[in-house]
PDB file of N, CA and C in Angstrom:
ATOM      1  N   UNK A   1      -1.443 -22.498 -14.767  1.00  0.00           N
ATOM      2  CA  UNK A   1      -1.714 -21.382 -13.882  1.00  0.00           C
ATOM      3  C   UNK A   1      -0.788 -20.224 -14.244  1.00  0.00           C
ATOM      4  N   UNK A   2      -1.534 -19.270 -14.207  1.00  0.00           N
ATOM      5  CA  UNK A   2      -0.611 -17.704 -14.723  1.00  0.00           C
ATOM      6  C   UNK A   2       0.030 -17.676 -13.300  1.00  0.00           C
ATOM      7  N   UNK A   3       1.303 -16.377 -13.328  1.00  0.00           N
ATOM      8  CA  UNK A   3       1.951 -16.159 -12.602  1.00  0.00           C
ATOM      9  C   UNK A   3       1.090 -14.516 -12.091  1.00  0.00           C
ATOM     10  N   UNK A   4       0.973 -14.688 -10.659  1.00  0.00           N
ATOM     11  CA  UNK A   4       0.591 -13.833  -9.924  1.00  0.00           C
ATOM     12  C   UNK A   4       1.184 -12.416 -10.077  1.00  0.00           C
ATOM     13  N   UNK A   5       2.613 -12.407 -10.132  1.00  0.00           N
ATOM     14  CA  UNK A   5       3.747 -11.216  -9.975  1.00  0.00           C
ATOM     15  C   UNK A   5       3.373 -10.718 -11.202  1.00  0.00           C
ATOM     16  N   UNK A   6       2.998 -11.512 -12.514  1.00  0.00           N
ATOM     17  CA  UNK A   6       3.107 -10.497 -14.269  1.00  0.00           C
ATOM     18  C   UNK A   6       1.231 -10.376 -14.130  1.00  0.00           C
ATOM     19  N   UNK A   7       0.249 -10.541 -12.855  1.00  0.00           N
ATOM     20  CA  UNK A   7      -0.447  -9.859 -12.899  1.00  0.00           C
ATOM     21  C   UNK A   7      -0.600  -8.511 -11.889  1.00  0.00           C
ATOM     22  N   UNK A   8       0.472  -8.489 -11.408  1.00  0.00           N
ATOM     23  CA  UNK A   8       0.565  -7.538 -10.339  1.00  0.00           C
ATOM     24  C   UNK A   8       1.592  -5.918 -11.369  1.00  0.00           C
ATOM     25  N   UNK A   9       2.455  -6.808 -12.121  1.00  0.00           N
ATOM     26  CA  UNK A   9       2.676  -5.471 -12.846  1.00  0.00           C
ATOM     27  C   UNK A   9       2.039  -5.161 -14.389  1.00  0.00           C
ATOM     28  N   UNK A  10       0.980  -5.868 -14.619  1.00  0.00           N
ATOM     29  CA  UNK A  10      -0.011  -5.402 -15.544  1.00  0.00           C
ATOM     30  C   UNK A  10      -0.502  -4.685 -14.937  1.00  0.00           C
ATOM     31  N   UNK A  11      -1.004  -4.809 -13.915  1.00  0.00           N
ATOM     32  CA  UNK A  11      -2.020  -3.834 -12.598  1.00  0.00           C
ATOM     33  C   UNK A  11      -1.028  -2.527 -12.773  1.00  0.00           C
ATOM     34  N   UNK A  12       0.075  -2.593 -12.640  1.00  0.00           N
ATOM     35  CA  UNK A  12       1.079  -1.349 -11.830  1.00  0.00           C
ATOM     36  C   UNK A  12       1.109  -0.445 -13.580  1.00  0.00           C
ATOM     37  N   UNK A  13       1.076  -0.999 -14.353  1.00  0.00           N
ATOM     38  CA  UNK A  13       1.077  -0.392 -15.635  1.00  0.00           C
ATOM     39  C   UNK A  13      -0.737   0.210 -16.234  1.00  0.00           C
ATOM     40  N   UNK A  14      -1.394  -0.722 -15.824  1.00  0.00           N
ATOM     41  CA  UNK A  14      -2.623  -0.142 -16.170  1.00  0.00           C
ATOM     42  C   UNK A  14      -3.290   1.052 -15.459  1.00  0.00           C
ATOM     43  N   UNK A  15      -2.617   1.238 -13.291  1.00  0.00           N
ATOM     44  CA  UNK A  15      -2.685   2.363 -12.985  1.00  0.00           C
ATOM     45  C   UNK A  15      -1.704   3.416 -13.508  1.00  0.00           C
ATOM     46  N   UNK A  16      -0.438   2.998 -13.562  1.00  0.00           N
ATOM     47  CA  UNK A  16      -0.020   4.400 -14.012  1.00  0.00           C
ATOM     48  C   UNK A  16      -0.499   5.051 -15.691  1.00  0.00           C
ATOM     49  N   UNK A  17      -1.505   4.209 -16.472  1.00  0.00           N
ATOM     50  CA  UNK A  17      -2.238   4.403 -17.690  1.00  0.00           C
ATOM     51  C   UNK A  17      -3.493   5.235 -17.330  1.00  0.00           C
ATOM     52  N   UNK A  18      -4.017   4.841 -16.325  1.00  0.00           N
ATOM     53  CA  UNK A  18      -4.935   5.551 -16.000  1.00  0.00           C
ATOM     54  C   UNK A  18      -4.749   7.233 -15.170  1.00  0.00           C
ATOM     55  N   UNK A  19      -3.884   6.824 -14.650  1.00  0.00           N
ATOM     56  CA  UNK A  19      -3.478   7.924 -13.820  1.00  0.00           C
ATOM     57  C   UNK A  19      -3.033   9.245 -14.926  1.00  0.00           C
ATOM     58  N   UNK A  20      -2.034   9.039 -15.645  1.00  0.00           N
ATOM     59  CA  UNK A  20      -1.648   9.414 -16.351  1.00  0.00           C
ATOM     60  C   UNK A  20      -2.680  10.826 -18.060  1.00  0.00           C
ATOM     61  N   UNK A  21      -3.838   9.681 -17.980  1.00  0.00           N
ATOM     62  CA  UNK A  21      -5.222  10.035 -18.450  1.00  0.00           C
ATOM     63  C   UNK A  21      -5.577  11.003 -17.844  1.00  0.00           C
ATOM     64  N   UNK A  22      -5.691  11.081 -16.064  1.00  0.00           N
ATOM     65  CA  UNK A  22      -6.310  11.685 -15.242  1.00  0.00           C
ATOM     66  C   UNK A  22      -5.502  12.885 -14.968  1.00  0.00           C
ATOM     67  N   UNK A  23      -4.649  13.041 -15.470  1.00  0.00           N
ATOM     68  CA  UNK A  23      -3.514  14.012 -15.836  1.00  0.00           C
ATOM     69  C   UNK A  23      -2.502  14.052 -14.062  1.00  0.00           C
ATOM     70  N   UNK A  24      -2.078  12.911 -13.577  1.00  0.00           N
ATOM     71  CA  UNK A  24      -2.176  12.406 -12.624  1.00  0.00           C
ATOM     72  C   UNK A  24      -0.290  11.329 -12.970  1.00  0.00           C
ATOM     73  N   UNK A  25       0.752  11.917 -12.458  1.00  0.00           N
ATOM     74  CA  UNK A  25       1.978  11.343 -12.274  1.00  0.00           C
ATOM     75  C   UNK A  25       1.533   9.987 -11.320  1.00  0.00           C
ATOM     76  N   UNK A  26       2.038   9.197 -11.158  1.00  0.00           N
ATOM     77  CA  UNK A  26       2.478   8.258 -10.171  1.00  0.00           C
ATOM     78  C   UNK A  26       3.457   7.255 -10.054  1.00  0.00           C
ATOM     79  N   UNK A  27       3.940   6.855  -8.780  1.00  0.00           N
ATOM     80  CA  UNK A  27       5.451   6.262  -8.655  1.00  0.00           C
ATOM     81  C   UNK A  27       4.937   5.111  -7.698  1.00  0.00           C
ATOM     82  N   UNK A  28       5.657   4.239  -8.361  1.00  0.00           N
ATOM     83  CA  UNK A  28       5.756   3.194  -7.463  1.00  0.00           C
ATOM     84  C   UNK A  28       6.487   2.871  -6.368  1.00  0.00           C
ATOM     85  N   UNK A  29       6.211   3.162  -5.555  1.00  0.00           N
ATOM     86  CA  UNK A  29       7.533   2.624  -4.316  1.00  0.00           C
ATOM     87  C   UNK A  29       7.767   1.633  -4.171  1.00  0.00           C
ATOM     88  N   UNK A  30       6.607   0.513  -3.700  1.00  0.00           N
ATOM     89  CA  UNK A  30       6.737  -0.977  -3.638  1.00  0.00           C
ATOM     90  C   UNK A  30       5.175  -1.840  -4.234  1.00  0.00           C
ATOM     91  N   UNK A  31       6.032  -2.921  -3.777  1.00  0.00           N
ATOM     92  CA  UNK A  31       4.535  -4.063  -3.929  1.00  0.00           C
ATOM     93  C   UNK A  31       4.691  -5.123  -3.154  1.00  0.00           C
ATOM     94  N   UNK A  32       3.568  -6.051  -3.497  1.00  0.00           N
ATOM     95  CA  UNK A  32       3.861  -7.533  -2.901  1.00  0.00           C
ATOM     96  C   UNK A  32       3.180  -7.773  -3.624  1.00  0.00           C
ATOM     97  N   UNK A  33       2.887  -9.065  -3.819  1.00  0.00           N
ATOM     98  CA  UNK A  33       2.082 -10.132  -4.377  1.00  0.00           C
ATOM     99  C   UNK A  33       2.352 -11.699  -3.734  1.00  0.00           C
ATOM    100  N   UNK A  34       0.825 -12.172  -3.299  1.00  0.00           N
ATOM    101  CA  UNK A  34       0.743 -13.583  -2.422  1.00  0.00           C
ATOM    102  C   UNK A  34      -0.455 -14.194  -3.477  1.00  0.00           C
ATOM    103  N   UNK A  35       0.155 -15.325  -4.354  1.00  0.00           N
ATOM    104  CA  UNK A  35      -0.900 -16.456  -4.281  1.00  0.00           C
ATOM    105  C   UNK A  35      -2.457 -16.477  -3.805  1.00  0.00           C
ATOM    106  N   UNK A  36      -3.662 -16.446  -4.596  1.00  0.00           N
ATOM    107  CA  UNK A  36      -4.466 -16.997  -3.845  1.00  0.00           C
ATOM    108  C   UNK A  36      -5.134 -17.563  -4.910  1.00  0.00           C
ATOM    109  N   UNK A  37      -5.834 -18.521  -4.211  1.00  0.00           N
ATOM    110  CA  UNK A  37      -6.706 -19.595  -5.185  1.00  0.00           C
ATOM    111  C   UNK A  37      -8.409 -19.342  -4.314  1.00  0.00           C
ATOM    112  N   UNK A  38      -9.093 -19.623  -4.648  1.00  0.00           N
ATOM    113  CA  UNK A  38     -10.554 -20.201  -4.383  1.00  0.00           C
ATOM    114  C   UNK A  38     -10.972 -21.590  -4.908  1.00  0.00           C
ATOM    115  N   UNK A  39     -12.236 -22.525  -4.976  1.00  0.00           N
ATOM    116  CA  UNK A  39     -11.975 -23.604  -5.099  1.00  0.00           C
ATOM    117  C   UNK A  39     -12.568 -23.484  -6.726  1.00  0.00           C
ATOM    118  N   UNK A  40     -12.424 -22.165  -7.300  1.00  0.00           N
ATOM    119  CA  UNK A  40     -13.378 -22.067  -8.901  1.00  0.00           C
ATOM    120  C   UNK A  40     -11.819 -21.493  -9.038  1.00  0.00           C
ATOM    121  N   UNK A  41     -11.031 -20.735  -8.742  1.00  0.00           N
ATOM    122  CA  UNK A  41     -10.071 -19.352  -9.379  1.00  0.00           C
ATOM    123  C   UNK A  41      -9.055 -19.449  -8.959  1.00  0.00           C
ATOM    124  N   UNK A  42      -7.922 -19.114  -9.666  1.00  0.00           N
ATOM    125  CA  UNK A  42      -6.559 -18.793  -9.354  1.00  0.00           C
ATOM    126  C   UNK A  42      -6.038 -17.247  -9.256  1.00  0.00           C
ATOM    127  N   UNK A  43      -5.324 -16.750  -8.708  1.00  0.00           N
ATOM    128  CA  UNK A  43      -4.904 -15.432  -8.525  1.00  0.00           C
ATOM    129  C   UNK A  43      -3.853 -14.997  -7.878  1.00  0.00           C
ATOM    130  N   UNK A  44      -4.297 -13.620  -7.057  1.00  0.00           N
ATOM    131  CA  UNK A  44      -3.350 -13.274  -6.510  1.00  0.00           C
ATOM    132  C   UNK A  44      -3.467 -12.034  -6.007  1.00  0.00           C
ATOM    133  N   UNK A  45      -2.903 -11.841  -4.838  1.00  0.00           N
ATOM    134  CA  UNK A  45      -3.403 -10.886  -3.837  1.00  0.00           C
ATOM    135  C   UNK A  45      -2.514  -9.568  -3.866  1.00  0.00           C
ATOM    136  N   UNK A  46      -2.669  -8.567  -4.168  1.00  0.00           N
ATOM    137  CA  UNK A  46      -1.472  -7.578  -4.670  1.00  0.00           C
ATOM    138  C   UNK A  46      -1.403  -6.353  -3.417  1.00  0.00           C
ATOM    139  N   UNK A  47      -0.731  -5.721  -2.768  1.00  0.00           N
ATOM    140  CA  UNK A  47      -0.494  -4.625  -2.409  1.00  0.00           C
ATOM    141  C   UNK A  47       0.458  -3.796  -3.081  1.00  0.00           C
ATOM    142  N   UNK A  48       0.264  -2.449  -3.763  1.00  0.00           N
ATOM    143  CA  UNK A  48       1.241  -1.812  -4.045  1.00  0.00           C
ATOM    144  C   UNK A  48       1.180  -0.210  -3.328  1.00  0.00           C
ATOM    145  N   UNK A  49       2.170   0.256  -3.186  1.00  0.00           N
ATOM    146  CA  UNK A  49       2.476   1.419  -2.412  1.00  0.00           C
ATOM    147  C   UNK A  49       2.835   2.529  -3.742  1.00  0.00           C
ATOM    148  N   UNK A  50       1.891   3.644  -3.660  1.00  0.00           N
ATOM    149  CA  UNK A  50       2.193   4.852  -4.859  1.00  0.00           C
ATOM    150  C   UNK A  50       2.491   6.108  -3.827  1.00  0.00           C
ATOM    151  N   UNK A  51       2.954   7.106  -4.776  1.00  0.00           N
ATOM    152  CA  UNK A  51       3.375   8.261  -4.462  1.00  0.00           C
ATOM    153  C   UNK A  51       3.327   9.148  -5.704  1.00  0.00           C
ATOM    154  N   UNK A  52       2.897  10.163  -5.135  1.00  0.00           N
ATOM    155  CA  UNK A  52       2.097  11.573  -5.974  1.00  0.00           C
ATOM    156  C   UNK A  52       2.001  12.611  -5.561  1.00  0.00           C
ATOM    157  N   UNK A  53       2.497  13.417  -6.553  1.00  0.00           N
ATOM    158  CA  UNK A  53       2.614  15.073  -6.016  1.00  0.00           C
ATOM    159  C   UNK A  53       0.735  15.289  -5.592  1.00  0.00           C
ATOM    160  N   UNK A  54       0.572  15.618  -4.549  1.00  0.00           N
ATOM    161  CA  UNK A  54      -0.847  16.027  -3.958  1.00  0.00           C
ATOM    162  C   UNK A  54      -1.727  16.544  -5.152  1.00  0.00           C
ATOM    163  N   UNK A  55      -3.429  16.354  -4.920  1.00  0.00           N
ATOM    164  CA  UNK A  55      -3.589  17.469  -5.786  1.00  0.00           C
ATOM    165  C   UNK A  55      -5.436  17.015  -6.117  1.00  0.00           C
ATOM    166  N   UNK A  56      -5.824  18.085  -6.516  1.00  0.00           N
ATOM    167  CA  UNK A  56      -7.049  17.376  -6.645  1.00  0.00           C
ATOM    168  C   UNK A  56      -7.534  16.622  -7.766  1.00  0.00           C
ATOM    169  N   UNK A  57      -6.719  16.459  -8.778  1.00  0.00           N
ATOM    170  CA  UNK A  57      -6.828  14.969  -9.934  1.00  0.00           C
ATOM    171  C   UNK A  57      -6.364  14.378  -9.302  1.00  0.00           C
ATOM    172  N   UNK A  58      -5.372  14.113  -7.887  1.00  0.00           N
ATOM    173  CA  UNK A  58      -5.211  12.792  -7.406  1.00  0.00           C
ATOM    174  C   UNK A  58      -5.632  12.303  -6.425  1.00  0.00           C
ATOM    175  N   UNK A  59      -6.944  13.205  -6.204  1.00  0.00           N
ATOM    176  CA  UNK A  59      -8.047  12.743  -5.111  1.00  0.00           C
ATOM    177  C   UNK A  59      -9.045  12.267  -5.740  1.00  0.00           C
ATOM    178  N   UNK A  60      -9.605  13.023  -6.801  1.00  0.00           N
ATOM    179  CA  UNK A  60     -10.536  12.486  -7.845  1.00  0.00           C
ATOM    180  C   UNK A  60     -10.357  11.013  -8.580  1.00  0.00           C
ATOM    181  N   UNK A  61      -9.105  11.309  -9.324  1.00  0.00           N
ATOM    182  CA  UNK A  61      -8.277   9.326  -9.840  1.00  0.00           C
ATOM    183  C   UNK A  61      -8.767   8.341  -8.732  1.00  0.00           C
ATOM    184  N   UNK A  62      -8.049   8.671  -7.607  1.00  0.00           N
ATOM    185  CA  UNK A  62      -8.305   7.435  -6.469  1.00  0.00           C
ATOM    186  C   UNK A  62      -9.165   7.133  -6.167  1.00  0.00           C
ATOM    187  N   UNK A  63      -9.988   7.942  -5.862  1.00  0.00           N
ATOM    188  CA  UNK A  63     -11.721   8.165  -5.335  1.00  0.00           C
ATOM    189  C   UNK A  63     -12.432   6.992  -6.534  1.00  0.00           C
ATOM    190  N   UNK A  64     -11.927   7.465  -7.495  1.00  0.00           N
ATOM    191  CA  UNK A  64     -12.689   6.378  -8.505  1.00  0.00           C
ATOM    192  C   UNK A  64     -11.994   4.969  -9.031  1.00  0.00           C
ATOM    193  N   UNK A  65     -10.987   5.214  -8.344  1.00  0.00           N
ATOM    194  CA  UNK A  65     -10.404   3.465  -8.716  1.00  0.00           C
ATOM    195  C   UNK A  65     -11.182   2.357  -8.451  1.00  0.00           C
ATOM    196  N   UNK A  66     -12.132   2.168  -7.232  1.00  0.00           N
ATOM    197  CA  UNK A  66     -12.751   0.445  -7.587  1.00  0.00           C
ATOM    198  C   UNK A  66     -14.087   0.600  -8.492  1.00  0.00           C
ATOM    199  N   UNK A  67     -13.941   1.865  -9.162  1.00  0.00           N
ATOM    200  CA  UNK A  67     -15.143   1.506 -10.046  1.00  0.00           C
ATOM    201  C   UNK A  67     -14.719   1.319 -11.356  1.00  0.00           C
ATOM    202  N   UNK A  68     -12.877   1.650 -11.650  1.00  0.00           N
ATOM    203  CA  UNK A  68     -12.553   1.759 -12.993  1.00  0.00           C
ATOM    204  C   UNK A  68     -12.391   0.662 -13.591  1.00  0.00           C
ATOM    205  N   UNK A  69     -12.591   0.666 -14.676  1.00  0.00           N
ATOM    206  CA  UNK A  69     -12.231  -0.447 -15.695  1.00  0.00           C
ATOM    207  C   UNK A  69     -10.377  -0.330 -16.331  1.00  0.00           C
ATOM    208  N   UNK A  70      -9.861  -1.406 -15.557  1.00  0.00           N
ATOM    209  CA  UNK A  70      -8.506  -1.564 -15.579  1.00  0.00           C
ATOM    210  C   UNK A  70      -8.241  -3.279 -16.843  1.00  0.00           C
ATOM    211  N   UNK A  71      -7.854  -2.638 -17.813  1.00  0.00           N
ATOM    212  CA  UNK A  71      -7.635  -3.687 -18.166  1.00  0.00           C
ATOM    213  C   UNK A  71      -6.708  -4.887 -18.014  1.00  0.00           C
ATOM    214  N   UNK A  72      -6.042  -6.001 -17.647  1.00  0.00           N
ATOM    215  CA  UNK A  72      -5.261  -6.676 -17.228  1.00  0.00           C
ATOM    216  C   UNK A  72      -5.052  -7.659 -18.624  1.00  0.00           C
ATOM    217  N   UNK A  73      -4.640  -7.855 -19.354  1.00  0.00           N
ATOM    218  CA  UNK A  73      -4.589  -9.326 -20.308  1.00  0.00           C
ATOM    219  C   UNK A  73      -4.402 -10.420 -19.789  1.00  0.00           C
ATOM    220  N   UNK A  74      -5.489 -11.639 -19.699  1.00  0.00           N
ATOM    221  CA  UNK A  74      -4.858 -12.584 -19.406  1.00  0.00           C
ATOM    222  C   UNK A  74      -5.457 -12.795 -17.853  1.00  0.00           C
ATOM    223  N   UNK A  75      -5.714 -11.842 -17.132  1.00  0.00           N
ATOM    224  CA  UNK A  75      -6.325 -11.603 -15.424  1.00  0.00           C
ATOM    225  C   UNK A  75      -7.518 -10.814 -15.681  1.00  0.00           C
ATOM    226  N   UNK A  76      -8.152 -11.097 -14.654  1.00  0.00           N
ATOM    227  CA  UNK A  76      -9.309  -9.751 -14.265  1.00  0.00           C
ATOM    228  C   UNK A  76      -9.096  -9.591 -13.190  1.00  0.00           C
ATOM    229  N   UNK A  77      -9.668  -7.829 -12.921  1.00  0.00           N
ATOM    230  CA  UNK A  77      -9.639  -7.435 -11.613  1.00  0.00           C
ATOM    231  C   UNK A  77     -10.951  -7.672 -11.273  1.00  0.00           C
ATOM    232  N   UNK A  78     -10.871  -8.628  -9.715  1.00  0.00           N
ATOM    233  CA  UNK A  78     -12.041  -8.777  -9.061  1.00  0.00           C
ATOM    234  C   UNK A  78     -12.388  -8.004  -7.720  1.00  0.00           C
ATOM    235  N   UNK A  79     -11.060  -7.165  -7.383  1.00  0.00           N
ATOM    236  CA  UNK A  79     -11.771  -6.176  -6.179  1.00  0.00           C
ATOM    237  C   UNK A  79     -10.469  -5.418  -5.890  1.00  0.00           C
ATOM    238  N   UNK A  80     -10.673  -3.862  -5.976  1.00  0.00           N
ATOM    239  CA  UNK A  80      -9.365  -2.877  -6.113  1.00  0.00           C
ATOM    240  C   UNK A  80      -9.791  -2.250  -4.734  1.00  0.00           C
ATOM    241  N   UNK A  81      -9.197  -2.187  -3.566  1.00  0.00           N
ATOM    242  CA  UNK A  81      -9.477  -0.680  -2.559  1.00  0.00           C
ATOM    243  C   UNK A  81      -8.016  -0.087  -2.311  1.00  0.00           C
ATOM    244  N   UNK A  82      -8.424   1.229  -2.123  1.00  0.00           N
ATOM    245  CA  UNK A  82      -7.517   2.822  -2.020  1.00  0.00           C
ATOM    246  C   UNK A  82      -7.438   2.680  -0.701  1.00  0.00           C
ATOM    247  N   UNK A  83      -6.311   2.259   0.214  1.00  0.00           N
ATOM    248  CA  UNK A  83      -5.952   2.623   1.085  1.00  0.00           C
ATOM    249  C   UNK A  83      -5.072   3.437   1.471  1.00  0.00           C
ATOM    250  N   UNK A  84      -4.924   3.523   3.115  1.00  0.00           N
ATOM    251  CA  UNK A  84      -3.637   4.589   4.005  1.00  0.00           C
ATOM    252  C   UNK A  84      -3.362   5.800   2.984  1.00  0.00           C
ATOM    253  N   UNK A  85      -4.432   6.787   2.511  1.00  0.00           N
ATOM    254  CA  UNK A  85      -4.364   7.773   1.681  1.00  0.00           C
ATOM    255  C   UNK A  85      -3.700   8.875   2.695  1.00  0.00           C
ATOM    256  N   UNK A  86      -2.422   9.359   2.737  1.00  0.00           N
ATOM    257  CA  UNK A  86      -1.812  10.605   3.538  1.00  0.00           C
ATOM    258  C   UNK A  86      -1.494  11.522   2.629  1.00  0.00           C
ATOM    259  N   UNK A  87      -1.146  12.585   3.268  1.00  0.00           N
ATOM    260  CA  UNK A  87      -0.459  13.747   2.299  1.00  0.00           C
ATOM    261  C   UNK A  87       0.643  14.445   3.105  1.00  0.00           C
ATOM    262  N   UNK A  88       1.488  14.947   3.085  1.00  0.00           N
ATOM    263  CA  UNK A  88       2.590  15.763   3.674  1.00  0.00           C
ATOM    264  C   UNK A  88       3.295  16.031   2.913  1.00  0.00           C
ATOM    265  N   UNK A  89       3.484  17.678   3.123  1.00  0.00           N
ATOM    266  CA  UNK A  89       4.692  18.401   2.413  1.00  0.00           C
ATOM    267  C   UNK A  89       4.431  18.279   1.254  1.00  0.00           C
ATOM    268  N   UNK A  90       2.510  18.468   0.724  1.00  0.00           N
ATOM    269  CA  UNK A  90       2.629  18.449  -0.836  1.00  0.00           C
ATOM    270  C   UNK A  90       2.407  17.061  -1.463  1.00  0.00           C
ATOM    271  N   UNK A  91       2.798  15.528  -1.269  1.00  0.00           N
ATOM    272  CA  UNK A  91       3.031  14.509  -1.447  1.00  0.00           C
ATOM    273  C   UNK A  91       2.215  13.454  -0.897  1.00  0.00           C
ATOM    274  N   UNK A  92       1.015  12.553  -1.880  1.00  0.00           N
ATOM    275  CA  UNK A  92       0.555  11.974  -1.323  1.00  0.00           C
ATOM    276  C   UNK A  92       1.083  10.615  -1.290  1.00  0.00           C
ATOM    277  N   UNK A  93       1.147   9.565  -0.601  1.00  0.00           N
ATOM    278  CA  UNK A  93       1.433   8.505  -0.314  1.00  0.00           C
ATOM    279  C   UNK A  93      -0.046   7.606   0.336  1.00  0.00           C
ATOM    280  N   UNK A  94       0.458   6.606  -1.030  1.00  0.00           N
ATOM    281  CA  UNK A  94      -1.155   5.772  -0.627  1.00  0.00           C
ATOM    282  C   UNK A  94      -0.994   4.135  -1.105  1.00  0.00           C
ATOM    283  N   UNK A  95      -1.807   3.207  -0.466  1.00  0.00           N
ATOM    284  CA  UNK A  95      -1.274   1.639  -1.474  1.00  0.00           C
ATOM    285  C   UNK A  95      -2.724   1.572  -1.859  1.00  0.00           C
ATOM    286  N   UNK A  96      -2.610   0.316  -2.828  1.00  0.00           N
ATOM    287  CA  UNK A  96      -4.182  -0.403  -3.406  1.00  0.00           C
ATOM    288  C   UNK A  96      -3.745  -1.743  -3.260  1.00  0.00           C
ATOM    289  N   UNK A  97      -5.404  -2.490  -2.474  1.00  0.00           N
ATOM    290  CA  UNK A  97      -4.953  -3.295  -2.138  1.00  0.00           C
ATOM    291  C   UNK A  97      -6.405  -3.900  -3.772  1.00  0.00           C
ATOM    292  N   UNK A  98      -5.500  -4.706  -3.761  1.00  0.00           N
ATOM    293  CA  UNK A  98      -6.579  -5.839  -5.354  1.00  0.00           C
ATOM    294  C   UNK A  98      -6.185  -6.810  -5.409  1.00  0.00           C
ATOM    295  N   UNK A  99      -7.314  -8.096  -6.007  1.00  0.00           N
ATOM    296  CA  UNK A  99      -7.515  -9.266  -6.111  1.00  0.00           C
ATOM    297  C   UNK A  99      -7.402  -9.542  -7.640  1.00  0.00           C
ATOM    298  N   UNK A 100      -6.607 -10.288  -7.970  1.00  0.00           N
ATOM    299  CA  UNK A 100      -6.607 -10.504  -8.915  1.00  0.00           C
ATOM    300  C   UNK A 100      -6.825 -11.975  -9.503  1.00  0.00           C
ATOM    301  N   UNK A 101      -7.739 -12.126 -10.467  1.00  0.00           N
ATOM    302  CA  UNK A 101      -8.355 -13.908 -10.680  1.00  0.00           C
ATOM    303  C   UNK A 101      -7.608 -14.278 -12.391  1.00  0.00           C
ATOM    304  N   UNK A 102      -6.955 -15.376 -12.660  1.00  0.00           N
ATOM    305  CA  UNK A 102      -6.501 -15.813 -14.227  1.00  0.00           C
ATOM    306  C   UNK A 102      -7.985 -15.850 -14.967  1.00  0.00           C
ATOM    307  N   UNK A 103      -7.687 -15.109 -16.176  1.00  0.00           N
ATOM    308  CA  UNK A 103      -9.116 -15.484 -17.130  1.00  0.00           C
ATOM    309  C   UNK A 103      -9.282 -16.893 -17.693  1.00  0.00           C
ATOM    310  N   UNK A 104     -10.251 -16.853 -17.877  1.00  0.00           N
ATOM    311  CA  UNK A 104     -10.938 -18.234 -18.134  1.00  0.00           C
ATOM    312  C   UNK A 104     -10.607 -18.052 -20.016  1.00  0.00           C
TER     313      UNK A 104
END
């Protein structure tokens, strides 16, 4: 069984790859990662918390995150959502919550 946490910062590296594309800074503040299995899959349940100067490439980036193709080595992403999207003082603050399954 892969380790959940080195698919949670493949994830944290493949958004700030994408982001980055999207001409789009982003910071990590935090994460978690919890274990989960199904009775076919192994994985792991990720929340991470970003932060970004406001802007409209970083409404556009997010807007399209559960449709992007994120590559993971080793994991696939089986379901990404954009949550608690705020903005103040310029600065957006937002987490993604994703599922992550070990490849076969």
């Amino acid at each position: 069984m892969s380790n959940p946490v080195q698919a949670c910062d493949r994830l944290w590296r493949a958004l700030e790859r994408s982001a980055s594309a999207a001409g789009c800074v982003i910071t990590l503040a935090a994460s978690k990662t919890v274990p989960w299995a199904s009775a076919t899959f192994t994985g792991g349940r990720h929340v991470i918390y970003l932060a970004a100067d406001a802007g409209e490439d970083l409404v556009r980036w997010a807007a399209g995150l559960p449709e992007a193709v994120l590559p993971l080595p080793g994991h696939m992403l089986a379901d990404l959502v954009v949550s608690e999207f705020n903005t103040l003082s310029g600065r957006s603050h937002f987490s993604i919550e994703a599922l992550t399954v070990e490849a076969a």
